[in-house]
N, C-alpha and C. Protein backbone atom coordinates (compact mmCIF):
# COMPACT_ATOMS: atom_id res chain seq x y z
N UNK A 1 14.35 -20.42 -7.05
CA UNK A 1 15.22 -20.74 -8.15
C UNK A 1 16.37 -21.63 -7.68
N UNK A 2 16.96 -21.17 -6.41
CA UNK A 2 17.74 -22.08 -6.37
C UNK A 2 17.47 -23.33 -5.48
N UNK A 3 16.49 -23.55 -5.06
CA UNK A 3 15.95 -25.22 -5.10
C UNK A 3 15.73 -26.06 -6.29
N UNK A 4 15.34 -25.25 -7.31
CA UNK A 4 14.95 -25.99 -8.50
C UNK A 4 16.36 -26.06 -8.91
N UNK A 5 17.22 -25.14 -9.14
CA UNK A 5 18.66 -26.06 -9.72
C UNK A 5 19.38 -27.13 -9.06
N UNK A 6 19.30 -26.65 -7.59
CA UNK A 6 19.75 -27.79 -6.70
C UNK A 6 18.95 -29.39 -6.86
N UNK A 7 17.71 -29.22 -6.78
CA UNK A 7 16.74 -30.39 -7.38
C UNK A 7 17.19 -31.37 -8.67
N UNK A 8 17.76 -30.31 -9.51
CA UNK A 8 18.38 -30.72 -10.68
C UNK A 8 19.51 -31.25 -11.05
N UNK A 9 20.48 -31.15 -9.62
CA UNK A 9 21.54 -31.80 -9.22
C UNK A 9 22.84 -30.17 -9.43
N UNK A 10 22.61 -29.19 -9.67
CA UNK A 10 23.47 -28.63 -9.74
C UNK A 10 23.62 -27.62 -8.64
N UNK A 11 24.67 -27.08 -9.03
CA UNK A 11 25.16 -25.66 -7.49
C UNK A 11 24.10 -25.06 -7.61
N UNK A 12 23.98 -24.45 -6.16
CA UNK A 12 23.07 -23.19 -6.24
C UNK A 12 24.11 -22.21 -4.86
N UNK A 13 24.49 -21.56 -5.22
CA UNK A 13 25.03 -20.40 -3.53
C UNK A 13 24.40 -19.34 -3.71
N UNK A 14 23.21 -18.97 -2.88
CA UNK A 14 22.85 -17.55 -3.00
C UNK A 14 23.70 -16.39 -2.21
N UNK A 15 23.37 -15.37 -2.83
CA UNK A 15 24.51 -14.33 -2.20
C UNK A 15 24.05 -13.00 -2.03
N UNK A 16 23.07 -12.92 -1.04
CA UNK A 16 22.18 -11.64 -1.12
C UNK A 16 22.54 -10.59 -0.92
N UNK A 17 24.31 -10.37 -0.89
CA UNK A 17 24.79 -9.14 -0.42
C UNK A 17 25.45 -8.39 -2.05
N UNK A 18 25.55 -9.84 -2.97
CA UNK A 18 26.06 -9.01 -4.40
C UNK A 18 24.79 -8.36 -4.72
N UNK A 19 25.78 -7.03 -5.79
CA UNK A 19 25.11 -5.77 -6.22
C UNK A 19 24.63 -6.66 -7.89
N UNK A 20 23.76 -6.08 -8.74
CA UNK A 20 23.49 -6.32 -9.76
C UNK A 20 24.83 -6.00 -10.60
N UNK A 21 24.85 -7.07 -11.43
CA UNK A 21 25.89 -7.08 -12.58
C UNK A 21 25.58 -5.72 -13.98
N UNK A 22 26.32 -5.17 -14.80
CA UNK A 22 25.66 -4.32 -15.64
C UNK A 22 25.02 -5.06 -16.93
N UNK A 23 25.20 -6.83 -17.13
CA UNK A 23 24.07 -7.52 -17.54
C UNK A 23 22.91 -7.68 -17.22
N UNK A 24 23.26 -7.47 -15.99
CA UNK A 24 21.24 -7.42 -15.47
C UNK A 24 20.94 -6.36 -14.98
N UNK A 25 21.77 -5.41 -15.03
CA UNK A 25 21.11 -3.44 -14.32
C UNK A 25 20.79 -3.04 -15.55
N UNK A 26 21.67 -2.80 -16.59
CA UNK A 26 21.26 -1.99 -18.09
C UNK A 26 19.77 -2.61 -18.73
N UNK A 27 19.77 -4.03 -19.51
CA UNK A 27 18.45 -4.30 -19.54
C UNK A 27 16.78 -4.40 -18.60
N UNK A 28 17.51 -4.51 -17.06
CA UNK A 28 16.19 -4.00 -16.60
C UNK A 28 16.33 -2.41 -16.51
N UNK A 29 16.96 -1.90 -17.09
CA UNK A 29 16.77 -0.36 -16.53
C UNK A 29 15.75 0.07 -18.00
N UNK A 30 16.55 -0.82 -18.75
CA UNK A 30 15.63 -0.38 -20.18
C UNK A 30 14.18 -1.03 -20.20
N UNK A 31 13.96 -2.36 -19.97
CA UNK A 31 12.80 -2.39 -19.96
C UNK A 31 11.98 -2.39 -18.56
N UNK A 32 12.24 -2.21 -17.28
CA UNK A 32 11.83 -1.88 -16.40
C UNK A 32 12.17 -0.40 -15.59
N UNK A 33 12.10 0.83 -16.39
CA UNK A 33 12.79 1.57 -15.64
C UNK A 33 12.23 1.94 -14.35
N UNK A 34 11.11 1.83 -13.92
CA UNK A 34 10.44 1.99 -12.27
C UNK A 34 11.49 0.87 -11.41
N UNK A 35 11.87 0.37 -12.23
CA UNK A 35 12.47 -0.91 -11.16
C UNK A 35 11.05 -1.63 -10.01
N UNK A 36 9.97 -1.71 -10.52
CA UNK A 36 8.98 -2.32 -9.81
C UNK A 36 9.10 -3.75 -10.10
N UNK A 37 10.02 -4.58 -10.40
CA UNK A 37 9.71 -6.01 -10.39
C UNK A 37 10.88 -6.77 -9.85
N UNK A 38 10.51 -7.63 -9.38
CA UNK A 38 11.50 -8.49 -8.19
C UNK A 38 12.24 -9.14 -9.13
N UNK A 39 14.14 -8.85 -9.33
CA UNK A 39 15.03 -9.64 -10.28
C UNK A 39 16.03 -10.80 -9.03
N UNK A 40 16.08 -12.05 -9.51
CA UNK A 40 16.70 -12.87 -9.69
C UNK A 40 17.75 -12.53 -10.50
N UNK A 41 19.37 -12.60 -9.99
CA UNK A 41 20.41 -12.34 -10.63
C UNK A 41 21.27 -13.97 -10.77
N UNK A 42 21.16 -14.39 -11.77
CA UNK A 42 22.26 -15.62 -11.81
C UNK A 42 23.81 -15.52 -12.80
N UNK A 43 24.55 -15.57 -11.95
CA UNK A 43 25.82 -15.68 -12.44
C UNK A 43 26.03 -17.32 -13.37
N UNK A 44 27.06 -16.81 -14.91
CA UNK A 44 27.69 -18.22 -15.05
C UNK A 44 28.13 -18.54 -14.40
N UNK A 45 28.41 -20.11 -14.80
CA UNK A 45 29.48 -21.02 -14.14
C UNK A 45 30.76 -21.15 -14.74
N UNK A 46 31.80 -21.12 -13.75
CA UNK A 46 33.05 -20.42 -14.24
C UNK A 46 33.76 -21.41 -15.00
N UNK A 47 32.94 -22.86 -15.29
CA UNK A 47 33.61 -23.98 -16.01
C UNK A 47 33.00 -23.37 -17.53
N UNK A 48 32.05 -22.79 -17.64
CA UNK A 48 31.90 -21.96 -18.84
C UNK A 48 31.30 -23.23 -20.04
N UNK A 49 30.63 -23.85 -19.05
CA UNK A 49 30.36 -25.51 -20.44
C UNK A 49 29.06 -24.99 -20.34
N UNK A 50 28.38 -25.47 -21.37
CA UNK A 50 27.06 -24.75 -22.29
C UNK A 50 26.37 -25.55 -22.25
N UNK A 51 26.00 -26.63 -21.62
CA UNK A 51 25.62 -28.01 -21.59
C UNK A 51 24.76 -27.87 -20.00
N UNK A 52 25.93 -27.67 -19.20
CA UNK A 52 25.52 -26.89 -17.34
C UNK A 52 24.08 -26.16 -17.91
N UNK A 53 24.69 -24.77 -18.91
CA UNK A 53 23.56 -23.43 -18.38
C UNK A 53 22.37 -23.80 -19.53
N UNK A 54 22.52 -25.16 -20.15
CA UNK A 54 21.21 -25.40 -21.12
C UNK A 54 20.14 -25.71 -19.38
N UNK A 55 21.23 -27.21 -18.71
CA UNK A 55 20.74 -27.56 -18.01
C UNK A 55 19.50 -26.77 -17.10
N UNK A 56 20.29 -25.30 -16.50
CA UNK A 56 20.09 -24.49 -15.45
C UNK A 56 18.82 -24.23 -16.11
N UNK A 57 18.95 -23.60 -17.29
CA UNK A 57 17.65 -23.29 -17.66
C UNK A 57 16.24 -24.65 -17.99
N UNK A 58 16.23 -25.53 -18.14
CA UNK A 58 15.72 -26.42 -18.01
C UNK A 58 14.98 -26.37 -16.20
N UNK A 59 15.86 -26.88 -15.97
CA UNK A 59 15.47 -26.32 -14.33
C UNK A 59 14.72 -25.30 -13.68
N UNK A 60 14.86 -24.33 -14.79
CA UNK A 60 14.24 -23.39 -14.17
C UNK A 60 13.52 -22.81 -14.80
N UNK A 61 12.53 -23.63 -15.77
CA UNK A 61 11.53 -23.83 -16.78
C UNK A 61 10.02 -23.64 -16.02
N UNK A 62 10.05 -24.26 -15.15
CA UNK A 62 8.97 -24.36 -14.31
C UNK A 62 8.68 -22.41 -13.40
N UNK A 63 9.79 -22.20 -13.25
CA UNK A 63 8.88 -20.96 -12.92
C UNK A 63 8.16 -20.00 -14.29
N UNK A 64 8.85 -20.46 -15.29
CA UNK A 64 7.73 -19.88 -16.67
C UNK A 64 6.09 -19.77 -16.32
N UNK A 65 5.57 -20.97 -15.66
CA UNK A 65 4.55 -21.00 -15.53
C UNK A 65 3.65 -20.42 -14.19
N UNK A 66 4.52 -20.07 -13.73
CA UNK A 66 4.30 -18.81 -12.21
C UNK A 66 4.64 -17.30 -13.07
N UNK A 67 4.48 -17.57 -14.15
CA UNK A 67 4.82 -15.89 -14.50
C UNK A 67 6.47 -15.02 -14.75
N UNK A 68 7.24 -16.00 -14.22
CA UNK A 68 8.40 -15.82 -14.17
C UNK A 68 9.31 -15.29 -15.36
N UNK A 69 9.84 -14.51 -15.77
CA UNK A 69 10.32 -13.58 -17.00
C UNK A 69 11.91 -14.40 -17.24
N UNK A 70 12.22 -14.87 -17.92
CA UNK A 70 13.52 -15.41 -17.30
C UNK A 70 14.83 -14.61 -19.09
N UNK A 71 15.19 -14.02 -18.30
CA UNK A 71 16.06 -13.01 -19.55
C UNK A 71 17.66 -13.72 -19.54
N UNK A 72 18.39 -13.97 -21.32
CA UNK A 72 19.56 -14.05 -20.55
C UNK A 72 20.32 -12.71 -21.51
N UNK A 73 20.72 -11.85 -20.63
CA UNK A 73 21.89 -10.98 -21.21
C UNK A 73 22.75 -11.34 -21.98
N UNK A 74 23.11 -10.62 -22.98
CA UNK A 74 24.75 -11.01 -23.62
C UNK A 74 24.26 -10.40 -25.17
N UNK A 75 25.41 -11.04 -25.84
CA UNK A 75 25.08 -10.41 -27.25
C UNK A 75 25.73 -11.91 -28.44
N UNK A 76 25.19 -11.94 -29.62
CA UNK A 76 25.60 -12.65 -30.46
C UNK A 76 27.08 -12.81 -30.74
N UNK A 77 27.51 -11.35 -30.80
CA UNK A 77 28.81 -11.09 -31.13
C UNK A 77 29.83 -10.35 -30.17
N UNK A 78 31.04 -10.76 -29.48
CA UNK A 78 31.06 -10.08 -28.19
C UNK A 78 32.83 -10.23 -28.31
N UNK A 79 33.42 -9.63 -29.05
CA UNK A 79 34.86 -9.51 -29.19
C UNK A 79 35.03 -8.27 -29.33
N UNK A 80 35.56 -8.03 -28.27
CA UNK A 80 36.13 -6.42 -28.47
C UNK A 80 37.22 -6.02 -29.12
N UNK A 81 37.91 -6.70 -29.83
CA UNK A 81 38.79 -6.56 -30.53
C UNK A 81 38.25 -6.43 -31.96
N UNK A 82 37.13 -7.05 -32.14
CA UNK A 82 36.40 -7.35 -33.74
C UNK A 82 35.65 -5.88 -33.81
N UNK A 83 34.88 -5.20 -32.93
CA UNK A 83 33.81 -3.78 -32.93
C UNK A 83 34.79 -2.86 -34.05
N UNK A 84 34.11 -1.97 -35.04
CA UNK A 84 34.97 -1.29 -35.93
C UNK A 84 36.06 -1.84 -36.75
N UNK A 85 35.78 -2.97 -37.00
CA UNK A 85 37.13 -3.37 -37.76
C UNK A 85 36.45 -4.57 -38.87
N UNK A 86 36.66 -4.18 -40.41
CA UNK A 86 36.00 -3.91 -41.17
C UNK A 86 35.87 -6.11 -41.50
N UNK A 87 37.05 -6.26 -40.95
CA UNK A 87 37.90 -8.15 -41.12
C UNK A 87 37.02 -8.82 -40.18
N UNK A 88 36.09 -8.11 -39.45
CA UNK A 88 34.92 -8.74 -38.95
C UNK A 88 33.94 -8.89 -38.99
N UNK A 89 33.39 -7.92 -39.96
CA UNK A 89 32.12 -8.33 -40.41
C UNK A 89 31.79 -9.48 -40.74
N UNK A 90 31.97 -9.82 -42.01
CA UNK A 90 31.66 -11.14 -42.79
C UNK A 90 31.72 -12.47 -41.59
N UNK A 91 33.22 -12.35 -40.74
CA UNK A 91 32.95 -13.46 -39.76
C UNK A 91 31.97 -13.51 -38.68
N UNK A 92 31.44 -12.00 -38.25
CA UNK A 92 30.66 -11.94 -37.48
C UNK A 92 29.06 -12.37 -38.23
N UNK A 93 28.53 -12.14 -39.73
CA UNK A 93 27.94 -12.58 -39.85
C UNK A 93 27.17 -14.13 -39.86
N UNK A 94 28.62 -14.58 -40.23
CA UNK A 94 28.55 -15.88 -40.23
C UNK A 94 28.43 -16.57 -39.04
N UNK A 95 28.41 -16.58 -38.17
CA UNK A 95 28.22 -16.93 -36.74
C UNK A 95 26.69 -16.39 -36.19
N UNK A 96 26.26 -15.18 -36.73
CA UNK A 96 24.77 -14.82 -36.44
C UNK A 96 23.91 -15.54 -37.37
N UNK A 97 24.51 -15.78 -38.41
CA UNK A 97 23.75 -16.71 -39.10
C UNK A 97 22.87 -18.01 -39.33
N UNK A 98 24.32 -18.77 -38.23
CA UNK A 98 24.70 -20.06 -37.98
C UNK A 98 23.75 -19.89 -36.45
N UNK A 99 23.81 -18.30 -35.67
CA UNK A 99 23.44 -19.14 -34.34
C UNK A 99 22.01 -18.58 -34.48
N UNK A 100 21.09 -18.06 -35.57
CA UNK A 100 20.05 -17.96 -35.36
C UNK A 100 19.55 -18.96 -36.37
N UNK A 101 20.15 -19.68 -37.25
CA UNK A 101 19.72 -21.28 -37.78
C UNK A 101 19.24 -22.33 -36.49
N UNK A 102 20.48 -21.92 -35.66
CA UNK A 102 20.53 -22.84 -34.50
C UNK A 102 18.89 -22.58 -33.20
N UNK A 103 19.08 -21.22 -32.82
CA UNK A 103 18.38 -20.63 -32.00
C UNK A 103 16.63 -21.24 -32.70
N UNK A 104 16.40 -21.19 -33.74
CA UNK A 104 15.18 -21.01 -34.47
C UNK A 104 14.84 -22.76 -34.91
N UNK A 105 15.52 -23.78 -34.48
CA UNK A 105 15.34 -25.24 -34.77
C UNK A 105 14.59 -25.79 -33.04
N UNK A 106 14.16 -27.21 -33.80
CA UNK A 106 13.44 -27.24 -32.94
C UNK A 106 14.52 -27.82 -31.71
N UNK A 107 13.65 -27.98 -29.86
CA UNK A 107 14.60 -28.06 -29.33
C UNK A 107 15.83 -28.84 -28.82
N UNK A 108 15.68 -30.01 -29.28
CA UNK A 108 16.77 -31.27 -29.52
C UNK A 108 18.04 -30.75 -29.78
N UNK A 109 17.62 -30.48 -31.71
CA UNK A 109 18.49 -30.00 -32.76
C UNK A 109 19.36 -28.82 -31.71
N UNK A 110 18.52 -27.58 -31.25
CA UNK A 110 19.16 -26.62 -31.04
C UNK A 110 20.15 -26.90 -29.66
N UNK A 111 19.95 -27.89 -28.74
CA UNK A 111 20.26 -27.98 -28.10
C UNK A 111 21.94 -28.59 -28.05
N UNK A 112 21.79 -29.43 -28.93
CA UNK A 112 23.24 -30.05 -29.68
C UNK A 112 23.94 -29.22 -30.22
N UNK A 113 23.14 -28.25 -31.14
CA UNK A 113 23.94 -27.37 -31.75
C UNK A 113 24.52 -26.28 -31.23
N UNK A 114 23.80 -25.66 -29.86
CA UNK A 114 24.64 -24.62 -29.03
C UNK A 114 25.27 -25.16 -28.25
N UNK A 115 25.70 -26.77 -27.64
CA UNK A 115 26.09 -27.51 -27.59
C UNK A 115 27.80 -26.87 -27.87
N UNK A 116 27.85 -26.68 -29.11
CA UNK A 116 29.10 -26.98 -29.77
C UNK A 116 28.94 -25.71 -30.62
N UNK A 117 28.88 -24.52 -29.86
CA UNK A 117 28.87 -23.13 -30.71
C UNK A 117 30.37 -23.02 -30.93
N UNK A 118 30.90 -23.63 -30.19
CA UNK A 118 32.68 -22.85 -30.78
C UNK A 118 33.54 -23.70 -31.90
N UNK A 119 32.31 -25.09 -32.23
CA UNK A 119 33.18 -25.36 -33.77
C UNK A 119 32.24 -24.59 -34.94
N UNK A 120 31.16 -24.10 -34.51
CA UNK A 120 30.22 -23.40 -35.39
C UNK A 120 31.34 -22.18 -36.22
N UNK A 121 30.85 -21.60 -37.84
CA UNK A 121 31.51 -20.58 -38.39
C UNK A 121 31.93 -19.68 -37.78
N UNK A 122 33.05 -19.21 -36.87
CA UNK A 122 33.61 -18.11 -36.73
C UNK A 122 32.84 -18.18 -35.06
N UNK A 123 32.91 -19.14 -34.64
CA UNK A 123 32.47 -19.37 -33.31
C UNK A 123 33.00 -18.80 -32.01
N UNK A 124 34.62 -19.27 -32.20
CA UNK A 124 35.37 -18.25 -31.20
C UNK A 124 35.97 -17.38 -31.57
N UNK A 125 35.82 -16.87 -32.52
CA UNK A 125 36.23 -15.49 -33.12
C UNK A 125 35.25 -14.26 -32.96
N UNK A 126 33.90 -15.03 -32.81
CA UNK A 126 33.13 -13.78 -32.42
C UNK A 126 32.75 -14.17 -30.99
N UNK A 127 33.52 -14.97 -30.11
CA UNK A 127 33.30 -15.16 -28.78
C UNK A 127 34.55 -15.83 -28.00
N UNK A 128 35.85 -14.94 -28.19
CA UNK A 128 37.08 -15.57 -27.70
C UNK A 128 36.78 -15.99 -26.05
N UNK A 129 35.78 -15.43 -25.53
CA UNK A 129 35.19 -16.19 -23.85
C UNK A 129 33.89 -16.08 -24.15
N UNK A 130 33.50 -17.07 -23.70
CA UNK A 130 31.56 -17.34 -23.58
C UNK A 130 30.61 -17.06 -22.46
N UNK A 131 31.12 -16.48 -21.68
CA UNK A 131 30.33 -15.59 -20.98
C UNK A 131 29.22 -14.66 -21.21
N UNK A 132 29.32 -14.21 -22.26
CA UNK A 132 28.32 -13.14 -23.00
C UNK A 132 27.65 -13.81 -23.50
N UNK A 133 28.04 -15.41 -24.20
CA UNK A 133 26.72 -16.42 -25.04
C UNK A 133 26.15 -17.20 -24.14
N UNK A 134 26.64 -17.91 -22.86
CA UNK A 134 25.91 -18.97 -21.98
C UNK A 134 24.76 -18.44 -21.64
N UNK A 135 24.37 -16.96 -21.31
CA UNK A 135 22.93 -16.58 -20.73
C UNK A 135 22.04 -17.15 -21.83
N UNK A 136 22.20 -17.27 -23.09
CA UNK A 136 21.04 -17.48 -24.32
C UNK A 136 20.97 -19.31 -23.77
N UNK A 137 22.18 -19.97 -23.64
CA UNK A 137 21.90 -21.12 -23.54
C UNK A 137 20.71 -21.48 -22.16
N UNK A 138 20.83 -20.66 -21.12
CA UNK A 138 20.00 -20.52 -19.98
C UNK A 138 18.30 -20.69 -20.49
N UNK A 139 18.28 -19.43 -21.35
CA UNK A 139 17.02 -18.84 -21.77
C UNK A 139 16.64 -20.05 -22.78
N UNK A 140 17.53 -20.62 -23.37
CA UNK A 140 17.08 -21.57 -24.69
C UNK A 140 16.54 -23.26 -24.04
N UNK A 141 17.38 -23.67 -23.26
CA UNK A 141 17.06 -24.75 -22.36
C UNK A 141 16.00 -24.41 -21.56
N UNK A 142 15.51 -23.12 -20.88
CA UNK A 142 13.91 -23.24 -20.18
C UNK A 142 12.81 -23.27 -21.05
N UNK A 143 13.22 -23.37 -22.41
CA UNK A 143 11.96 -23.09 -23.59
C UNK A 143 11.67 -24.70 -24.11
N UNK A 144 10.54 -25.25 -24.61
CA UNK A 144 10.24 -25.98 -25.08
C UNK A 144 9.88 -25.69 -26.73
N UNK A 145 10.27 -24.88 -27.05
CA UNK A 145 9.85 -24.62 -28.33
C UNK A 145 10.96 -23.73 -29.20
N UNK A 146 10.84 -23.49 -30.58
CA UNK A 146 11.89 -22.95 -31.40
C UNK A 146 12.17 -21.89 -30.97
N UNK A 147 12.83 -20.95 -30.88
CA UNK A 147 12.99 -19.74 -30.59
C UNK A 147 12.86 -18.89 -31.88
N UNK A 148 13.15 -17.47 -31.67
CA UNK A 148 12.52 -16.53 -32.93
C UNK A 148 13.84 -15.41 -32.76
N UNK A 149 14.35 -15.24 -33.87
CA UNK A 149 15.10 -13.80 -33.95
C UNK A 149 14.37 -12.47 -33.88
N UNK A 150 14.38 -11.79 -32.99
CA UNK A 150 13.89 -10.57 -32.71
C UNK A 150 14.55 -9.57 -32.46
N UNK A 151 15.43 -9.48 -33.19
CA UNK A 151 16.88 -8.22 -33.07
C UNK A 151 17.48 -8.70 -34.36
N UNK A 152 18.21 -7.53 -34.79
CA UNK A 152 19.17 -8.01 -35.51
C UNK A 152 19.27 -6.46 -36.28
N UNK A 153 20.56 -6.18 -36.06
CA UNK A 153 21.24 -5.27 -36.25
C UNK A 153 22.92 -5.14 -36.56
N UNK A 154 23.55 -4.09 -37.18
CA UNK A 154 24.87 -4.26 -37.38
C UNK A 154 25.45 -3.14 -36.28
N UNK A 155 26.22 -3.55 -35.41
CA UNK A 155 26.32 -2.39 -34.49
C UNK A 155 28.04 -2.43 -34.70
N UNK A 156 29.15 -1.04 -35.27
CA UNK A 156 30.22 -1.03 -35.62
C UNK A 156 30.87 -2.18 -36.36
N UNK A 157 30.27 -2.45 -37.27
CA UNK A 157 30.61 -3.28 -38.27
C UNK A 157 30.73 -4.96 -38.06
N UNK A 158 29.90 -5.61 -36.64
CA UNK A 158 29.40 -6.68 -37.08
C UNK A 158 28.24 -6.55 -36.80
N UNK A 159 27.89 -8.40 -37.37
CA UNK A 159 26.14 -8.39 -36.76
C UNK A 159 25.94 -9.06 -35.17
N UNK A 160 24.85 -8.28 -34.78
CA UNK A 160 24.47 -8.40 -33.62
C UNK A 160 22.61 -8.62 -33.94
N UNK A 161 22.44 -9.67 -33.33
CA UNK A 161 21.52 -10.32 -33.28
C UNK A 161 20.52 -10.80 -31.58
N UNK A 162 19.43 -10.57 -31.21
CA UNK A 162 18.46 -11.55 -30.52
C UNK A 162 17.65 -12.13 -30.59
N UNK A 163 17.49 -12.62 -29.42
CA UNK A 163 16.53 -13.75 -29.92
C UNK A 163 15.26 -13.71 -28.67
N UNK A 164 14.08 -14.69 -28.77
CA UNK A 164 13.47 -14.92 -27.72
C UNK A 164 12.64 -16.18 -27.93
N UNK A 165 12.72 -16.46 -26.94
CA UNK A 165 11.85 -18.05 -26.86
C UNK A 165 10.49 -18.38 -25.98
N UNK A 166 9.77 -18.98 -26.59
CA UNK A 166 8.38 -18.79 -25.89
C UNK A 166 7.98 -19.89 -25.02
């Protein structure tokens, strides 16, 4: 993995002594609980541009076809200040709305459009830091094709939404 980003012109520092993040321990614990499969842990980039982790994933498109599972953690809606509080719903919908319009176009379109998720409806309101959204941009840039909403739920009064791309 990290030849192919380096190939691609970007950083790669491996760091075989960090522990798993609880973005990548909780979902493999849920869908791998034997822990029998070899994880690749990639951290964002702390410039936090969405453009980089389309890139990364692009890059790292090619192990798709070695079998490679490539997951990105996070959630649609990720303000902890918004969870239970009733003045967030409606904005939180509107942003799951907007980013599974986006997620579900083909990949040009979508690419421009997550591009520029924080002038999107209620963009940084349901993501005052983008840390929790860049993993989708990862997962969305290694895909050649539309992606599909496959989640979508209201969890303490906004919507929370996933996705997956084939």
């Amino acid at each position: 993995a990290a030849d192919l980003l380096r190939g691609a012109g970007l950083t790669a520092i491996v760091d075989p002594t960090r522990g798993l993040d609880h973005g990548v321990f909780i979902p493999m614990k849920v869908a791998f609980p034997d822990a029998d499969i070899p994880v690749v842990e990639m951290s964002v980039d702390r410039d936090l541009d969405p453009a980089l982790h389309a890139a990364a994933g692009r890059a790292l498109a090619p192990l798709r076809d070695d079998g490679v599972l490539i997951v990105g953690s996070g959630m649609s809606f990720h303000n902890m200040r918004g969870y239970g509080d009733p003045r967030f719903t409606a904005p939180s919908e509107a942003f799951d709305q907007w980013l599974t319009a986006a997620v579900e176009s083909e990949p040009t379109a979508r690419a421009a459009a997550l591009a520029g998720w924080a002038e999107a409806p209620a963009g940084r309101l349901s993501h005052p830091r983008e840390e929790h959204l860049l993993p989708l941009m990862v997962a969305a840039g290694a895909s050649d094709q539309a992606g599909a909403q496959v989640y979508s739920e209201r969890v303490l009064q906004t919507a929370i939404s996933g996705y997956r791309f084939n």
